[in-house]
Protein backbone atom coordinates (compact mmCIF):
# COMPACT_ATOMS: atom_id res chain seq x y z
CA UNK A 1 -2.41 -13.15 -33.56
CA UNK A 2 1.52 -13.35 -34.11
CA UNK A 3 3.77 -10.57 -33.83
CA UNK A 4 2.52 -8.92 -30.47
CA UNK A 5 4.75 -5.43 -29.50
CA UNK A 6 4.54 -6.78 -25.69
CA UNK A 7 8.38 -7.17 -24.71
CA UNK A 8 8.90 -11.70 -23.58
CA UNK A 9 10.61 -12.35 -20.31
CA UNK A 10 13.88 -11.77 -20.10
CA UNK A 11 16.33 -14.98 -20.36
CA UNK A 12 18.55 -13.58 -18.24
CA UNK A 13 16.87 -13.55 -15.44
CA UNK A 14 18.97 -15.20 -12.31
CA UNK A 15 16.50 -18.53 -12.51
CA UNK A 16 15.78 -19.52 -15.81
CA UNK A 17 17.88 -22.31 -16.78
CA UNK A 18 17.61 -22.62 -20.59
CA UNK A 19 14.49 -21.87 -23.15
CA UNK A 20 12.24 -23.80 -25.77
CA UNK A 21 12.30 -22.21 -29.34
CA UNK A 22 8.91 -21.91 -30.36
CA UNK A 23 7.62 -20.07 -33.67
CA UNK A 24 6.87 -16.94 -32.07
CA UNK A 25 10.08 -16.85 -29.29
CA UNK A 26 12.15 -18.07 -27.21
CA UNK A 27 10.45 -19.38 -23.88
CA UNK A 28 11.89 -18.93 -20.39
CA UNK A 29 12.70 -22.38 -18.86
CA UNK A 30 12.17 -22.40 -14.88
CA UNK A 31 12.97 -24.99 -12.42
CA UNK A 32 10.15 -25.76 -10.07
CA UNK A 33 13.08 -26.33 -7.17
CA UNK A 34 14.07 -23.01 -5.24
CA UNK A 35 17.54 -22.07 -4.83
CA UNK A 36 19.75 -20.49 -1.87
CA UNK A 37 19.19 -17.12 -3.69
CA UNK A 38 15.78 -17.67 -3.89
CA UNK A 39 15.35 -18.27 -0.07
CA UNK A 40 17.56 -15.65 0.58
CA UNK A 41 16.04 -13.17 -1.38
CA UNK A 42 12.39 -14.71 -0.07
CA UNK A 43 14.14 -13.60 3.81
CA UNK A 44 14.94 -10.41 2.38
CA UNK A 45 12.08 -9.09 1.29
CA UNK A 46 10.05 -10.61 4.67
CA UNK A 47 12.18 -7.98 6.38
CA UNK A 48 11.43 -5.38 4.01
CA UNK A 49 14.32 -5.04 2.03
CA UNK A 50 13.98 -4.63 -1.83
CA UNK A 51 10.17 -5.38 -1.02
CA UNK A 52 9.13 -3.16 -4.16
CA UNK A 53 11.62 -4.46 -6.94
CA UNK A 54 11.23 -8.41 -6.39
CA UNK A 55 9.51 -9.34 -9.30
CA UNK A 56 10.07 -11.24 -12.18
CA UNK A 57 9.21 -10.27 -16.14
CA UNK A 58 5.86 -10.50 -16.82
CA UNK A 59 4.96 -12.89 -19.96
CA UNK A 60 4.81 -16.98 -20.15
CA UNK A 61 7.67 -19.31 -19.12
CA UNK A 62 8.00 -23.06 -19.43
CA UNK A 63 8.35 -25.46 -16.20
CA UNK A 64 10.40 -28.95 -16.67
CA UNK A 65 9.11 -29.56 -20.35
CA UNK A 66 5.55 -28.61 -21.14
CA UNK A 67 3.64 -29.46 -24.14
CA UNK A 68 0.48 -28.18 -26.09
CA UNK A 69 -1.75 -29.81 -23.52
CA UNK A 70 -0.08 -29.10 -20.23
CA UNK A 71 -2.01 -26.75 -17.76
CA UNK A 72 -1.81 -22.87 -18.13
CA UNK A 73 -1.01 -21.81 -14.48
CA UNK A 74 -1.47 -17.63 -14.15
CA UNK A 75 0.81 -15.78 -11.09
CA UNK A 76 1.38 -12.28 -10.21
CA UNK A 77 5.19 -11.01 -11.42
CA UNK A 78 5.68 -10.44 -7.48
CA UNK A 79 8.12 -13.13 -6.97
CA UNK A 80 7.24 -14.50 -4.08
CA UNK A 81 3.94 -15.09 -5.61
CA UNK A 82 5.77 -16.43 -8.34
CA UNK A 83 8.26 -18.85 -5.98
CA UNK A 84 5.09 -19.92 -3.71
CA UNK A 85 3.46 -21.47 -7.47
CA UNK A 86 6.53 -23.16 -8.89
CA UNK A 87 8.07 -24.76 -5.64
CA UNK A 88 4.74 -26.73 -5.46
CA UNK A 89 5.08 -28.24 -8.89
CA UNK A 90 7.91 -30.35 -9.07
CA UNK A 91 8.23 -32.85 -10.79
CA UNK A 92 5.22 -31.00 -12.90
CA UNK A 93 5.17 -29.64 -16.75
CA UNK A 94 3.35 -26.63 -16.65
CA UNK A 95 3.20 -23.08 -18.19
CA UNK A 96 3.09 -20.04 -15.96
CA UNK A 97 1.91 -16.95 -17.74
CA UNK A 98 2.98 -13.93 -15.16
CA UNK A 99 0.99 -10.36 -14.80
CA UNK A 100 2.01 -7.52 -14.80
CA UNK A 101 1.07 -6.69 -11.16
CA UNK A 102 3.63 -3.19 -10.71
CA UNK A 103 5.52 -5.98 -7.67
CA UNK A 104 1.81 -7.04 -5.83
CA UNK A 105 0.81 -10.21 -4.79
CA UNK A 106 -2.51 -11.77 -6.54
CA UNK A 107 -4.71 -10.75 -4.13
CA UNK A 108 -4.07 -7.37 -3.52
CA UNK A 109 -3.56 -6.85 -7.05
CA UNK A 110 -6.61 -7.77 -7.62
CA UNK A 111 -8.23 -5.63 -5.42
CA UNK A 112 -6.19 -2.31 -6.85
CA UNK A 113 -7.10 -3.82 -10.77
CA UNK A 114 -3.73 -4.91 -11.70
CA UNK A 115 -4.26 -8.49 -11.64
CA UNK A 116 -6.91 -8.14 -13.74
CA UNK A 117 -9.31 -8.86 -16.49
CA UNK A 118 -7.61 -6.61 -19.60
CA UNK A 119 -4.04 -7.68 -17.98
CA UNK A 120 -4.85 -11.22 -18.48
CA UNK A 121 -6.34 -11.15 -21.99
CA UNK A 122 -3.17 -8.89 -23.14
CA UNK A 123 -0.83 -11.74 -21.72
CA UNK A 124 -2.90 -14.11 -23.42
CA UNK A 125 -2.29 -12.31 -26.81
CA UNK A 126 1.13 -11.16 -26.13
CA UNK A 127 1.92 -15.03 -25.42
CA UNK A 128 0.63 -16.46 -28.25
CA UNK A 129 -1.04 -18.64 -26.22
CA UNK A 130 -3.72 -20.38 -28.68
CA UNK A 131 -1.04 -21.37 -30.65
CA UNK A 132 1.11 -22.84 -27.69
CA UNK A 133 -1.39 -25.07 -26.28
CA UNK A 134 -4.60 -27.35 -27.96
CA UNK A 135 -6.75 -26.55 -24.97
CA UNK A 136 -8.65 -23.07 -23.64
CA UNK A 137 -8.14 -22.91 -19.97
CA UNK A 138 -6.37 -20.72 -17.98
CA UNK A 139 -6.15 -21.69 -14.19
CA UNK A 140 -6.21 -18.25 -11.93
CA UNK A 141 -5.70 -17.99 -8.19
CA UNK A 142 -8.72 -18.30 -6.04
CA UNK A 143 -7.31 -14.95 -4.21
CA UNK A 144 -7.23 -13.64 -7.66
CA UNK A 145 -10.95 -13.75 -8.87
CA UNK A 146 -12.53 -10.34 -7.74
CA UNK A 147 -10.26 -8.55 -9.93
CA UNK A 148 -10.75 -11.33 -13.09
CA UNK A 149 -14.20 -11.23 -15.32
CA UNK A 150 -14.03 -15.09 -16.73
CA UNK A 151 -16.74 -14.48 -19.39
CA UNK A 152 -15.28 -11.33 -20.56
CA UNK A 153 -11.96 -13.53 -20.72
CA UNK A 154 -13.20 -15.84 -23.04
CA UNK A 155 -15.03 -13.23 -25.13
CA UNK A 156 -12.12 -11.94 -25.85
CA UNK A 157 -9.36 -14.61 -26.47
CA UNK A 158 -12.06 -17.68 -26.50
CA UNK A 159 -9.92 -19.06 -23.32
CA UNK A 160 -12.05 -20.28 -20.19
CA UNK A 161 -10.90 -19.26 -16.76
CA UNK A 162 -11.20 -21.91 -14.11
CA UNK A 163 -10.03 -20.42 -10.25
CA UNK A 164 -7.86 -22.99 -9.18
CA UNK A 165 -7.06 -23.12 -5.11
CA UNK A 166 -6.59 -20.87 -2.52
CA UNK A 167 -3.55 -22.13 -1.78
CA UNK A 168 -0.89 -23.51 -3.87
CA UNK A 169 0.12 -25.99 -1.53
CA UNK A 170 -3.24 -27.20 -2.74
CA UNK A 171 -2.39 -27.13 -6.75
CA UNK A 172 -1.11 -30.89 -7.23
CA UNK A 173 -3.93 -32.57 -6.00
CA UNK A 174 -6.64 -29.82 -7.73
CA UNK A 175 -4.68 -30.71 -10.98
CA UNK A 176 -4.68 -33.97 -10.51
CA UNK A 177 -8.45 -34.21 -9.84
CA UNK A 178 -9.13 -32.86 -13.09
CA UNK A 179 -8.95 -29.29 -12.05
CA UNK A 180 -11.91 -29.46 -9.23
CA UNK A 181 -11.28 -27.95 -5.84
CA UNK A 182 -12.76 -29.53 -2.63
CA UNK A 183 -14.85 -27.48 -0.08
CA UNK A 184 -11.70 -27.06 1.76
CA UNK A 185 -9.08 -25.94 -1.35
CA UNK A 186 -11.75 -22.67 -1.30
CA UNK A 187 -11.40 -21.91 2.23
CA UNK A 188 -9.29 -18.59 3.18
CA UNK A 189 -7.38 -19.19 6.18
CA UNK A 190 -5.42 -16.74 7.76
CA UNK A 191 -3.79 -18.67 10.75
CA UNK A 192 -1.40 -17.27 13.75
CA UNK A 193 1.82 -18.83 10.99
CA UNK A 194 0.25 -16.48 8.31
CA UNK A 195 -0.38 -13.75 10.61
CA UNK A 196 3.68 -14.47 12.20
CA UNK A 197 5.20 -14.31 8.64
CA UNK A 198 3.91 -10.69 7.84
CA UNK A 199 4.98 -9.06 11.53
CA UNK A 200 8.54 -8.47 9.99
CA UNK A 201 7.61 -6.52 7.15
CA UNK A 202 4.73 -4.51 8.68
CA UNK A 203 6.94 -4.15 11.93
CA UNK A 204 9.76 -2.64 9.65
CA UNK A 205 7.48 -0.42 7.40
CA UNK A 206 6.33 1.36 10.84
CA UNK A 207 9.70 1.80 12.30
CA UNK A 208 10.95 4.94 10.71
CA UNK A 209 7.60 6.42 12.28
CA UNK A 210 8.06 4.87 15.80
CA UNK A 211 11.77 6.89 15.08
CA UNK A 212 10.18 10.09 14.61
CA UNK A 213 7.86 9.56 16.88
CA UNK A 214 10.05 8.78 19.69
CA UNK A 215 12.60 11.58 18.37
CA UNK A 216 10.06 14.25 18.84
CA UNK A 217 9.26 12.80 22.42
CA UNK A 218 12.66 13.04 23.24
CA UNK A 219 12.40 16.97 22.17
CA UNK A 220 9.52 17.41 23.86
CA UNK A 221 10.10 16.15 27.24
CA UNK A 222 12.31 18.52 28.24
CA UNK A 223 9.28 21.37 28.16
CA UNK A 224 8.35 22.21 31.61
CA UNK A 225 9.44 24.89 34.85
CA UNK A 226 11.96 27.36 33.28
CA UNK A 227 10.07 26.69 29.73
CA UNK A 228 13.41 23.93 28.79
CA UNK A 229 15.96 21.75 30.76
CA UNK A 230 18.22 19.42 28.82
CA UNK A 231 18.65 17.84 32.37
CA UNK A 232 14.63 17.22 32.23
CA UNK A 233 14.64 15.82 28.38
CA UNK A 234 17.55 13.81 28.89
CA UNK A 235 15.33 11.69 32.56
CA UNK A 236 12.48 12.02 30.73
CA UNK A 237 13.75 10.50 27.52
CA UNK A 238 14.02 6.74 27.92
CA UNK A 239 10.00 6.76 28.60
CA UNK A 240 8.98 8.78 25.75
CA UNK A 241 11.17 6.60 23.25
CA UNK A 242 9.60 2.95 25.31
CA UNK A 243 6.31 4.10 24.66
CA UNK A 244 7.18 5.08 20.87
CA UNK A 245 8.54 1.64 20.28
CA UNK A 246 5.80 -0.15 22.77
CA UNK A 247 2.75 1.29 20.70
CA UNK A 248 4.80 -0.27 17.52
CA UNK A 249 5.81 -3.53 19.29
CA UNK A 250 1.58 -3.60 20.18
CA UNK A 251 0.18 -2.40 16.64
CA UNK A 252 2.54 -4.57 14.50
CA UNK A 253 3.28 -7.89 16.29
CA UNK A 254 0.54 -8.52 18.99
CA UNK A 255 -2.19 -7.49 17.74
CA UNK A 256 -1.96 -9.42 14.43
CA UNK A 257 -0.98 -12.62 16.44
CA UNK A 258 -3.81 -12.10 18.78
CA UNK A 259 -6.12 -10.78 16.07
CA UNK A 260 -8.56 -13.46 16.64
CA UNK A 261 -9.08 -13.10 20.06
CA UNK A 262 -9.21 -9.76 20.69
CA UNK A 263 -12.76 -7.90 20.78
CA UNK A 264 -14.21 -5.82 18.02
CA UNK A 265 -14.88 -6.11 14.08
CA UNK A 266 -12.36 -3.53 12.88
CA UNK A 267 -8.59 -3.83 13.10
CA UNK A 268 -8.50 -0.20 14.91
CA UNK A 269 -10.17 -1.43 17.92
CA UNK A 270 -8.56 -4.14 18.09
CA UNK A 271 -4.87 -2.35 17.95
CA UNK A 272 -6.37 0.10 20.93
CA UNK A 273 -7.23 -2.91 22.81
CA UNK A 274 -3.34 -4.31 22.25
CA UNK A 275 -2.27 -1.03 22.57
CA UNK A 276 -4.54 -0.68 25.90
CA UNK A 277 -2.86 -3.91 27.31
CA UNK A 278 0.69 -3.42 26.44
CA UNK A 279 0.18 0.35 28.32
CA UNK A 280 -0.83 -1.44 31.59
CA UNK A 281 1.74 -4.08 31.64
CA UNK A 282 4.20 -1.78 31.01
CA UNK A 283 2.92 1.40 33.73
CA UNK A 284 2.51 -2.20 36.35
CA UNK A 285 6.05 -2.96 35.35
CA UNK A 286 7.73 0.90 35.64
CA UNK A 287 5.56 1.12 39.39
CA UNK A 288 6.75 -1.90 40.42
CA UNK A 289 10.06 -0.43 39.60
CA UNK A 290 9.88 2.53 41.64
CA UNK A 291 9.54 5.08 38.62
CA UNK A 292 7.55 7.70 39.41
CA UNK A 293 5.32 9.62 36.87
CA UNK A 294 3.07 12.90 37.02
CA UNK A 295 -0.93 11.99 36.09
CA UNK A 296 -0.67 13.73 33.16
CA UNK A 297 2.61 11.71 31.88
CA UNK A 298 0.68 8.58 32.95
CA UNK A 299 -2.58 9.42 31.21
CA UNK A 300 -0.02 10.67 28.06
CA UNK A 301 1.55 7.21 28.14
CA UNK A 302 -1.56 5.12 28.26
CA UNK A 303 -2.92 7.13 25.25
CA UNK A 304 -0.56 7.27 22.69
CA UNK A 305 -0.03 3.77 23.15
CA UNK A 306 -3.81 3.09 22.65
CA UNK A 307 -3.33 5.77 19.45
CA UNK A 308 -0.18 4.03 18.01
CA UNK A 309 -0.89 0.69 18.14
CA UNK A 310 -4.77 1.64 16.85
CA UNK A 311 -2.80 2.80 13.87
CA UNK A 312 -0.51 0.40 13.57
CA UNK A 313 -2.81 -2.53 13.46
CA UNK A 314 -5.30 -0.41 10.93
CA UNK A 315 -2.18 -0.75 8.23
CA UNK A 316 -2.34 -4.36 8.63
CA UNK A 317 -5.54 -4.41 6.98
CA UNK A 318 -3.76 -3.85 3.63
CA UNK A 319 -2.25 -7.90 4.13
CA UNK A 320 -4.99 -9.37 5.94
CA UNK A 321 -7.70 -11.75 3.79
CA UNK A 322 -10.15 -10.77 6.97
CA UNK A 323 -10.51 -7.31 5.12
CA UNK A 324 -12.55 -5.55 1.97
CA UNK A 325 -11.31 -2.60 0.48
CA UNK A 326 -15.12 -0.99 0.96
CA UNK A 327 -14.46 -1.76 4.59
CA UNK A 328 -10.83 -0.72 4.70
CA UNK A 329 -11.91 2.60 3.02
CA UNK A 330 -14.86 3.27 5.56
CA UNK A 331 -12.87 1.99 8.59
CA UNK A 332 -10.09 4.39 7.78
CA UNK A 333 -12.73 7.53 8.19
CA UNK A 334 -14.10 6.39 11.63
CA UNK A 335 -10.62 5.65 12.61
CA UNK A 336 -7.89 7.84 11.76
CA UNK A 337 -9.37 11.26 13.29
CA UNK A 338 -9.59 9.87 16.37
CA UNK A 339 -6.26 8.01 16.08
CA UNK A 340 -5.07 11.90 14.87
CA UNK A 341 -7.25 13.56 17.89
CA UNK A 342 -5.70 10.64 20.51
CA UNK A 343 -1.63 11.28 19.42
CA UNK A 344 -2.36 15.20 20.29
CA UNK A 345 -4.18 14.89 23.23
CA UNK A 346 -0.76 12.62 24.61
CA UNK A 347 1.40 14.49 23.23
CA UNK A 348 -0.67 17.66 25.25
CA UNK A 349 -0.39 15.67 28.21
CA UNK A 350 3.32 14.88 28.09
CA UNK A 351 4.18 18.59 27.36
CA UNK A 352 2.02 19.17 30.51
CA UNK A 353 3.62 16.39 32.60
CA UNK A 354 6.69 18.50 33.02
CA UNK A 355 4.87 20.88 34.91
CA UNK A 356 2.41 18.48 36.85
């Protein structure tokens, strides 16, 4: 019904280029083209910066010049969500109606309920959509149907929900095709370019605990004969901060690229396995080098990398398609006390190193 209390999208947001007066509101206008700022702000975010305020308002905007029986497209208000959907439509007339997803993209707002079944019949309402367009359908992201009931949807606002792709490179030619996906639109892909683009993000999201990590090895190493040398923190150092920034190197960058190939079902074994590898090509390199470590340094080394890197590669199940939250949740109670009982035991052994 008219006269919803749910706030429209702002017009002055840094894209919209102009509105349509409708009975109920102004509309946002959108281009489907991405600017500089856009890309820049797309580069940004990759690397971690502003990750949790890019987002757009949440509520219906108008791309090129839509009319009552152009296609309802739903995003997430996470803009690069919002970006990948419109840079695939030019040339298009569409209407994007954008959740509320609190800054997540669809599918993981889906899994934690924000992109969602009561989100999506309140931006219905709050659009005024029956009135907007002659038709009932709403066209949701593949990614985003676990968290959308479609018969409770049209209960409720009498609008049918049809998933549209996977991905939106996909959208012109599902639209086109009368809004029917091919075997291969519905197939989730998470290739070594997929895996590449997230590295930056994760990678920066574990540094401040690599930092820590490497600061309280630093401290550490100069326990030993004497109970503390400077002279023995200060040699010991550059190894304790290597391995700090190895394990995160292994957890966050070659284990997702190599995620495929390396052995076991959950992401933890396969970060020990990077971990595992990274710790021997880096002890082959430092012998071949001449540097000399105690056993217990060695075996302290080897360890935490296999620990970190475990860890590491465990948060990567929060942007990998390969993942459930059911299994997420269970993996993280196998894992994480022996990722916990793996970072003492090396950080025993390095304490002990400066004695043996």
């Amino acid at each position: 019904m008219p006269g919803s209390k749910v706030a429209r999208p702002r017009l002055d947001q840094p894209f919209v280029i102009g509105a349509i007066d409708t009975p109920f509101g102004e509309v946002p206008v959108i281009p489907a083209a991405l600017t500089r700022a856009d890309r820049v702000g797309g580069y940004k975010v990759r690397w971690g910066i502003g990750r949790y305020t890019y987002t757009v308002d949440p509520g219906l905007y108008a791309l090129g010049a839509p009319d009552d029986r152009s296609p309802v497209l739903v995003s997430a208000n996470y803009k690069l969500s919002f970006d990948a959907l419109r840079r695939e439509l030019v040339g298009r007339d569409a209407w994007i109606l954008v959740l509320d997803t609190r800054g997540i993209n669809v599918w993981c707002a889906a899994g934690k309920g924000t992109f969602g079944t009561d989100e999506l019949v309140r931006r219905i309402e709050s659009a005024e959509l029956s009135f907007m367009v002659s038709h009932n359908i709403v066209v949701v992201p593949q990614l985003g149907a676990p968290g959308v009931n479609g018969p409770a949807v049209r209960r409720d606002t009498r609008f049918r929900v049809v998933y549209g792709p996977v991905r939106a490179t996909d959208l012109p030619a599902f639209l086109d095709a009368g809004m029917r996906a091919t075997p291969e639109m519905r197939r989730v892909r998470f290739t070594a370019r997929d895996r590449a683009v997230l590295v930056p993000v994760e990678a920066v999201n574990e540094l401040a605990i690599a930092a820590w990590v490497a600061l309280a090895g630093v401290l550490l190493s100069g326990i030993g004969p004497g109970w503390y040398s400077l002279a023995r923190a200060l040699e010991r150092a550059p190894i304790a901060v290597l391995t700090a920034f190895a394990a995160l190197l292994a957890g966050t960058a070659l284990a997702p690229l190599a995620l495929p190939w390396l052995p076991g079902r959950m992401f933890s074994t396969k970060g020990a396995v990077a971990g595992a590898l990274t710790a021997a090509a880096g002890l082959g390199i430092a012998s071949l080098a001449g540097l000399a470590l105690s056993p217990a340094a060695l075996a302290a080394v080897a360890l935490f990398m296999v620990a970190g890197a475990s860890f590491g590669t465990m948060n990567f199940t929060g942007t990998s398609t390969y993942t459930s939250l059911h299994g997420v949740e269970k993996e993280m109670r196998v894992a994480m006390p022996l990722q916990i009982a793996g970072a003492v035991l090396a950080t025993a052994l390095w304490i002990a190193g400066g004695w043996f």
